[in-house]
N, C-alpha and C. Protein backbone atom coordinates (compact mmCIF):
# COMPACT_ATOMS: atom_id res chain seq x y z
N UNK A 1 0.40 72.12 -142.97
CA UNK A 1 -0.51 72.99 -143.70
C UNK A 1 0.14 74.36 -143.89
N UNK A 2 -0.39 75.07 -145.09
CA UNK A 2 0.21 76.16 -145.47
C UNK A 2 -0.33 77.43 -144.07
N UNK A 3 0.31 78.00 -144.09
CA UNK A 3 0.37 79.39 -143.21
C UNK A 3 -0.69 80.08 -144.17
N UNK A 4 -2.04 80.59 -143.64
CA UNK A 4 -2.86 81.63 -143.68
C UNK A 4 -3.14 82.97 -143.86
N UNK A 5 -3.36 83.82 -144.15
CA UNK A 5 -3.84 85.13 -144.18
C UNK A 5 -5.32 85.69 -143.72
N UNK A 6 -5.09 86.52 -142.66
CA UNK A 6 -6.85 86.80 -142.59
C UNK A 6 -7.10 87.65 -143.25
N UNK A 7 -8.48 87.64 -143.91
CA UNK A 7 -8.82 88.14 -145.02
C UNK A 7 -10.35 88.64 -144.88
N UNK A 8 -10.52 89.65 -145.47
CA UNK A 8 -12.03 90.36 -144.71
C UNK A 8 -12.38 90.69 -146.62
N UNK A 9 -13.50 90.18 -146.60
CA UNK A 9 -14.12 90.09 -148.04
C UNK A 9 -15.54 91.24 -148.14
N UNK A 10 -15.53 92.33 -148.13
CA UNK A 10 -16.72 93.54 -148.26
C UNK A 10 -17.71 92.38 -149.25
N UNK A 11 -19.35 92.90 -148.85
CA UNK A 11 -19.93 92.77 -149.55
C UNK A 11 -19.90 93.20 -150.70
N UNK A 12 -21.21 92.75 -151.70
CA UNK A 12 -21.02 93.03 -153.10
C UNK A 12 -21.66 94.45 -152.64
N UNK A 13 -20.55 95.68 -153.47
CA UNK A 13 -21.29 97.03 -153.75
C UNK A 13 -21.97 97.49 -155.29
N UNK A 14 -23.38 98.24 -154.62
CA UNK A 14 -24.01 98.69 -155.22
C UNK A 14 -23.40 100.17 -155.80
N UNK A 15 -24.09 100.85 -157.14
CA UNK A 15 -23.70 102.00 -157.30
C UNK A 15 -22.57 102.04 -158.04
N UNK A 16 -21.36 100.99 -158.30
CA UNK A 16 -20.34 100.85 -158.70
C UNK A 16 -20.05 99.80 -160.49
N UNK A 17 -21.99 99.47 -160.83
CA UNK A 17 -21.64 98.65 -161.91
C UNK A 17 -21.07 99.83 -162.81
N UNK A 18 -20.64 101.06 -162.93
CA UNK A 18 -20.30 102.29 -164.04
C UNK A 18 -19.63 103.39 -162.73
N UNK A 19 -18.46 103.66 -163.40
CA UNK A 19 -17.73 104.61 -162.93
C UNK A 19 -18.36 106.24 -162.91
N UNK A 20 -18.15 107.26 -162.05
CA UNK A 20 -16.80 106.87 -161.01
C UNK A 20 -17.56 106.43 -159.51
N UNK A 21 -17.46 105.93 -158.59
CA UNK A 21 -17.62 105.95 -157.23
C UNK A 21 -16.71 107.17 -156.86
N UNK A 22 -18.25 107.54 -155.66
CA UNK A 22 -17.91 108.86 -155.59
C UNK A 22 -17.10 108.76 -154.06
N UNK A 23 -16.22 109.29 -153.39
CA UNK A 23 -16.19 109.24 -151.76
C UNK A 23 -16.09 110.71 -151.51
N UNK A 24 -16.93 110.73 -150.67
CA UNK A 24 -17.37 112.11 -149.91
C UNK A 24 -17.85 111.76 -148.55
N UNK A 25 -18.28 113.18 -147.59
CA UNK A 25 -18.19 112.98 -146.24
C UNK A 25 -19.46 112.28 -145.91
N UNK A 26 -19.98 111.34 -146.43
CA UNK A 26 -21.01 110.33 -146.10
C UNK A 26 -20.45 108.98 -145.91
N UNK A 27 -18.80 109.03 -146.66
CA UNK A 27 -18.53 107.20 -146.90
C UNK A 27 -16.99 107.33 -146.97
N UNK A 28 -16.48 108.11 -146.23
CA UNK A 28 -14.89 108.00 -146.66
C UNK A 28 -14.09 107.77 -145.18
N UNK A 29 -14.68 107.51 -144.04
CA UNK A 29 -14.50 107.20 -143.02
C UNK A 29 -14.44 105.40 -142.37
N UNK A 30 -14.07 104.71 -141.97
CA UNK A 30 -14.14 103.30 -141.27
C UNK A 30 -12.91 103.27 -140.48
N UNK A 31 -13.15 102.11 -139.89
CA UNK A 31 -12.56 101.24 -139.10
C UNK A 31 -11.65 99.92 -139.40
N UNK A 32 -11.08 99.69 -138.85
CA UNK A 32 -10.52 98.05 -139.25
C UNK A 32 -9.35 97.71 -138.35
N UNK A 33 -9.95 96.09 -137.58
CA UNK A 33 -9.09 95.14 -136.92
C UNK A 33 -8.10 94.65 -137.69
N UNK A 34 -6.61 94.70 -137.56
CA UNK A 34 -5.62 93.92 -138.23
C UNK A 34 -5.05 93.07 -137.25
N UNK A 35 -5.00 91.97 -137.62
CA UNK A 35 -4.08 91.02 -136.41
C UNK A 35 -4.25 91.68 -135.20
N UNK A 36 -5.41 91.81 -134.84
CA UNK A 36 -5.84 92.32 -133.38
C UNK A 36 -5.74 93.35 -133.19
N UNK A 37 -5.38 94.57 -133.83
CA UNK A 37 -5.12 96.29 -133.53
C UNK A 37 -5.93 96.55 -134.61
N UNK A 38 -6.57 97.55 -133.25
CA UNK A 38 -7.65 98.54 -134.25
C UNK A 38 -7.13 99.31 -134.47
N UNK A 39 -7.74 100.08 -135.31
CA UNK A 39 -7.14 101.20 -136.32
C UNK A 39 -7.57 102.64 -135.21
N UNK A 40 -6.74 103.87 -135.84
CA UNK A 40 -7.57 104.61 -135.97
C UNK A 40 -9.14 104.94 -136.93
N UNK A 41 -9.86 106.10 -137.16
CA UNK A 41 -10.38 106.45 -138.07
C UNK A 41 -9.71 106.57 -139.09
N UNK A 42 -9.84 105.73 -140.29
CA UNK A 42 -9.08 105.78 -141.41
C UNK A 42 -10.20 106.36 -142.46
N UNK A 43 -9.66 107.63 -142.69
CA UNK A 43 -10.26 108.56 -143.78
C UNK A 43 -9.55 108.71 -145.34
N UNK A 44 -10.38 108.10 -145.96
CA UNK A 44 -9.98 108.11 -147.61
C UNK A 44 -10.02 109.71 -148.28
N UNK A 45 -9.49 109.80 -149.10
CA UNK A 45 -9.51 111.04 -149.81
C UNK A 45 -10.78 111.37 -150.64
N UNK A 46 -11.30 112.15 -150.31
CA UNK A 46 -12.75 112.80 -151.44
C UNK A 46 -12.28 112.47 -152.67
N UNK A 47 -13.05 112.35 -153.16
CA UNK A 47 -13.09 112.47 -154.54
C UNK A 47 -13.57 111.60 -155.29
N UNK A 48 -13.44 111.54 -156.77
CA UNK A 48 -13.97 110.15 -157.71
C UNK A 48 -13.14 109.39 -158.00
N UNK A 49 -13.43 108.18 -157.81
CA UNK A 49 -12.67 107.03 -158.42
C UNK A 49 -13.17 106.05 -159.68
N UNK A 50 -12.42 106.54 -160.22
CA UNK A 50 -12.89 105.30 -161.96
C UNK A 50 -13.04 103.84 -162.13
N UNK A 51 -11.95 103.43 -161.17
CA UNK A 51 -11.91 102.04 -161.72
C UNK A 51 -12.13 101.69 -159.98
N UNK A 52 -12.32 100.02 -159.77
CA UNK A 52 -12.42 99.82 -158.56
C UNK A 52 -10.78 99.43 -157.82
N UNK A 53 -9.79 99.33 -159.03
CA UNK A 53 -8.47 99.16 -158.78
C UNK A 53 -7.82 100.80 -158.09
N UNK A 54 -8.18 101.58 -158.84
CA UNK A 54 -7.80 102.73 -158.01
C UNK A 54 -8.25 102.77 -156.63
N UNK A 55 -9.53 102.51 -156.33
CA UNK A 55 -9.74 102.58 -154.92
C UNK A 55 -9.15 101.98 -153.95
N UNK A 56 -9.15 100.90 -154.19
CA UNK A 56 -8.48 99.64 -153.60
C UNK A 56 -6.67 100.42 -153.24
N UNK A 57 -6.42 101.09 -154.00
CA UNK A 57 -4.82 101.52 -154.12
C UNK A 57 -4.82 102.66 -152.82
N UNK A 58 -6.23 103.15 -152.82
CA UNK A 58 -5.83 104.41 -151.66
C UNK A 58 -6.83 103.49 -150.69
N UNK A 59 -7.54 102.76 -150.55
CA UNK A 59 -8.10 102.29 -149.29
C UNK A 59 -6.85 101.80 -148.84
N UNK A 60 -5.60 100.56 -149.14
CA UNK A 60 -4.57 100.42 -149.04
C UNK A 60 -3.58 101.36 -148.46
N UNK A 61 -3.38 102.56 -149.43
CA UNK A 61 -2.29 103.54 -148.87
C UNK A 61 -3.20 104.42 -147.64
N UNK A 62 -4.32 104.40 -147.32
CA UNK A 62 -4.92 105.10 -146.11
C UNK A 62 -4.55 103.74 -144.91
N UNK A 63 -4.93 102.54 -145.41
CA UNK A 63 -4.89 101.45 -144.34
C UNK A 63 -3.28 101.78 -143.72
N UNK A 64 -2.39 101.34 -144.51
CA UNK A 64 -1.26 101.15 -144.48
C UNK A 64 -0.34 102.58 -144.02
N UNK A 65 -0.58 103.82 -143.65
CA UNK A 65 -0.56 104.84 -142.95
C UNK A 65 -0.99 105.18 -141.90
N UNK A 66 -2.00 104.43 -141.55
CA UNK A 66 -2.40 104.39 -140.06
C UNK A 66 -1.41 104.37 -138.97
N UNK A 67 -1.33 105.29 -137.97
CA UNK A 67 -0.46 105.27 -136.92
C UNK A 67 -0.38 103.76 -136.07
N UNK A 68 -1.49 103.64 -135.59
CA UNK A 68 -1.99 102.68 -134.61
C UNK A 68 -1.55 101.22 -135.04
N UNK A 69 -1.84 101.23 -136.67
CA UNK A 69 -1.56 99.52 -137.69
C UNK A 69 0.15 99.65 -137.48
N UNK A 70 0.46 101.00 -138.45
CA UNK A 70 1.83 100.71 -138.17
C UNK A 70 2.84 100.71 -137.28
N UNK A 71 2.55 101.43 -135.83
CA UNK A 71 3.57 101.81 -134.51
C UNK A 71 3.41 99.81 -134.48
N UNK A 72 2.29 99.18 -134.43
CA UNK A 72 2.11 97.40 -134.42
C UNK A 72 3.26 96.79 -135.24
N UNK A 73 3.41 97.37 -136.40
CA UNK A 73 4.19 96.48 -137.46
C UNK A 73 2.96 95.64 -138.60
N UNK A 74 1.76 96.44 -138.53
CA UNK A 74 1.09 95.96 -139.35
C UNK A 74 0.65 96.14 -140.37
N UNK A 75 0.45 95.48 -141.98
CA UNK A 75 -0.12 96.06 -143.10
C UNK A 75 -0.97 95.27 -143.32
N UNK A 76 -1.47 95.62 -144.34
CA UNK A 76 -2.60 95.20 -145.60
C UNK A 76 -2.59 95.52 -146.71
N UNK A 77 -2.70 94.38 -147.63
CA UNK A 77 -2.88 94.64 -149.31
C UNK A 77 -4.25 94.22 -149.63
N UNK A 78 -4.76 95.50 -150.04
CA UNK A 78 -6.37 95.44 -150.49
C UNK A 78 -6.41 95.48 -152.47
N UNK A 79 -7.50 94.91 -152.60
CA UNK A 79 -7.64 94.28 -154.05
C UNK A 79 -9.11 94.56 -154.34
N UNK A 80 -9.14 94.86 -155.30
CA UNK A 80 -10.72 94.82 -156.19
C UNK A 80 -10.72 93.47 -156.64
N UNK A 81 -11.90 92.50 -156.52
CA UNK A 81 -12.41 91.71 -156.92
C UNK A 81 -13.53 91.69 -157.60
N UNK A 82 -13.23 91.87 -158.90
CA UNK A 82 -14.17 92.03 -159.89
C UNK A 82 -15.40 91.54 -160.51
N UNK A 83 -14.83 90.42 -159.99
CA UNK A 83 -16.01 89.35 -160.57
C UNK A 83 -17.05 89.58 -159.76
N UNK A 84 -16.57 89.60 -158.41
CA UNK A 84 -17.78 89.49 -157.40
C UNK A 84 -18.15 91.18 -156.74
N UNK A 85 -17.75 92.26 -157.44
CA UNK A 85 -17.86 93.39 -157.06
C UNK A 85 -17.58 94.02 -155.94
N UNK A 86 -16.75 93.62 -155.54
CA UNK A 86 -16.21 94.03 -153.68
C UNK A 86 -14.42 93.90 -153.59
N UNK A 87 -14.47 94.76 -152.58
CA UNK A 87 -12.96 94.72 -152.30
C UNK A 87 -12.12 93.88 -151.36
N UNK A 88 -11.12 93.17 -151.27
CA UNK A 88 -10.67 92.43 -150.11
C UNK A 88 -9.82 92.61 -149.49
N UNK A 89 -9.71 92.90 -148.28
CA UNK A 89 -8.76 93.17 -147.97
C UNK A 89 -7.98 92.09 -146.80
N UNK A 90 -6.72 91.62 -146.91
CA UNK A 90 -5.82 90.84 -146.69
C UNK A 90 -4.49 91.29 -145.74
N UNK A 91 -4.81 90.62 -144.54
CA UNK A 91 -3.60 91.45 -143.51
C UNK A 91 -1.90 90.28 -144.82
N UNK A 92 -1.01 91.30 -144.29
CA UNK A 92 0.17 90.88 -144.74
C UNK A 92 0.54 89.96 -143.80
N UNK A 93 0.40 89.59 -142.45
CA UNK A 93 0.96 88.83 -141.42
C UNK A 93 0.48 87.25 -141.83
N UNK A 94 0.78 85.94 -141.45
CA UNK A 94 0.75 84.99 -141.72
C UNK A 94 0.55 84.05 -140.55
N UNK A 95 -0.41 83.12 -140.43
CA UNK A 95 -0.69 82.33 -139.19
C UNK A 95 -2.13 82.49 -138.31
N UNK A 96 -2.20 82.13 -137.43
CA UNK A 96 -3.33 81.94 -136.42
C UNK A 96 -3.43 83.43 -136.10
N UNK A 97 -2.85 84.42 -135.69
CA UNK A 97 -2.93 85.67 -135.44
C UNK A 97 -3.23 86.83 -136.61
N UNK A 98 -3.29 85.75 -137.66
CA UNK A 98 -3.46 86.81 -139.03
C UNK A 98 -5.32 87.10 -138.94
N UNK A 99 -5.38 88.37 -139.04
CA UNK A 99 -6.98 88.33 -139.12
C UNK A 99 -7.22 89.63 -139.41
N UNK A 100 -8.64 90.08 -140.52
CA UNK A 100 -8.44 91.61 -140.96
C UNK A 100 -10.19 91.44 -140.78
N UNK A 101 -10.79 92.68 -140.13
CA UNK A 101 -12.24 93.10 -139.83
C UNK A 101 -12.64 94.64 -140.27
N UNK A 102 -13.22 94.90 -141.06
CA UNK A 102 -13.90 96.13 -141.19
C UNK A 102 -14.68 96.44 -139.52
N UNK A 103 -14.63 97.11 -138.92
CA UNK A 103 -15.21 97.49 -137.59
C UNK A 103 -16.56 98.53 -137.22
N UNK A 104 -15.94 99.63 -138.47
CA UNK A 104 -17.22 100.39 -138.08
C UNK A 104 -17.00 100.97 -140.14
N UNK A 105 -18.32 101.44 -140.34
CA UNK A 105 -17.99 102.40 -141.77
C UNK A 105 -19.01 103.23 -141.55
N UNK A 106 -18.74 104.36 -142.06
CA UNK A 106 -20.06 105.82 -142.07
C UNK A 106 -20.99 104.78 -142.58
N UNK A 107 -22.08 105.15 -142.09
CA UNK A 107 -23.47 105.41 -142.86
C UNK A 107 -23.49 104.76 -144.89
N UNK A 108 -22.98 105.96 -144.76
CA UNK A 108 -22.91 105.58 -146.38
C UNK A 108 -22.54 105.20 -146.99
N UNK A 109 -21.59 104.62 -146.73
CA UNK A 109 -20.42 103.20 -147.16
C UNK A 109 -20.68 101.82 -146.89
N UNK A 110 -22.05 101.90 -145.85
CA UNK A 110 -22.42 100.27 -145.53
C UNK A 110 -23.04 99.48 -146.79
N UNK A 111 -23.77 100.14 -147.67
CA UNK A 111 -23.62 99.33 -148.89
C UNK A 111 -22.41 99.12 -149.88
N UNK A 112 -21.97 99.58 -149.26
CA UNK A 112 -20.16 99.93 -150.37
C UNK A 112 -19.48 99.02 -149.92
N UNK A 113 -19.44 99.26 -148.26
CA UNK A 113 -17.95 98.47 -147.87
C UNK A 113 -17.89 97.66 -146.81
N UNK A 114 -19.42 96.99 -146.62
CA UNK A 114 -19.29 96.23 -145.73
C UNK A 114 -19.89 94.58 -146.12
């Protein structure tokens, strides 16, 4: 059998059928398990985002800057999934140890990003 990816699929978000999604200090804060290492607090940049591909690009470059993911050797490539309105995010590691968890999100991101 093919080698795996764990893969953590956000619910569908609200607020996002029309641009921009906004992130501010209500929703730009979470958590996330990669192949077993938690993160630090991974804080996104304020501001508006237009498309759900842009977001996805800095939830990514915030994931993937993490001290804690990377001193591990660990990444993630996160994706907008359009159809179904949510983002996914996908550890890069491969196998039984591959596994990606949202852990904690502000308040105001639990309809967004969980």
């Amino acid at each position: 059998a093919a080698a795996t990816q764990g893969t953590y699929k956000a619910q569908a978000i609200s607020g996002f059928e029309r641009a921009p999604l906004t992130i501010d200090a209500t929703n730009d804060t979470f958590r996330l398990s990669l192949d077993g290492v938690i993160s630090n607090d991974i804080n996104l940049t304020i501001g508006d985002y237009n498309t759900g591909s842009e977001l996805a690009n800095e939830i990514q470059s915030q994931i993937n800057a993490d001290s804690a993911l990377s001193a591990a050797g660990h990444a993630a490539t996160v994706s907008w999934d359009g159809a179904n309105n949510r983002f996914v995010i996908k550890s890069d590691a491969e196998g039984l140890g591959s596994q990606a968890n949202v852990t904690f999100a502000e308040a105001g991101a639990n309809n967004r990003c969980n």
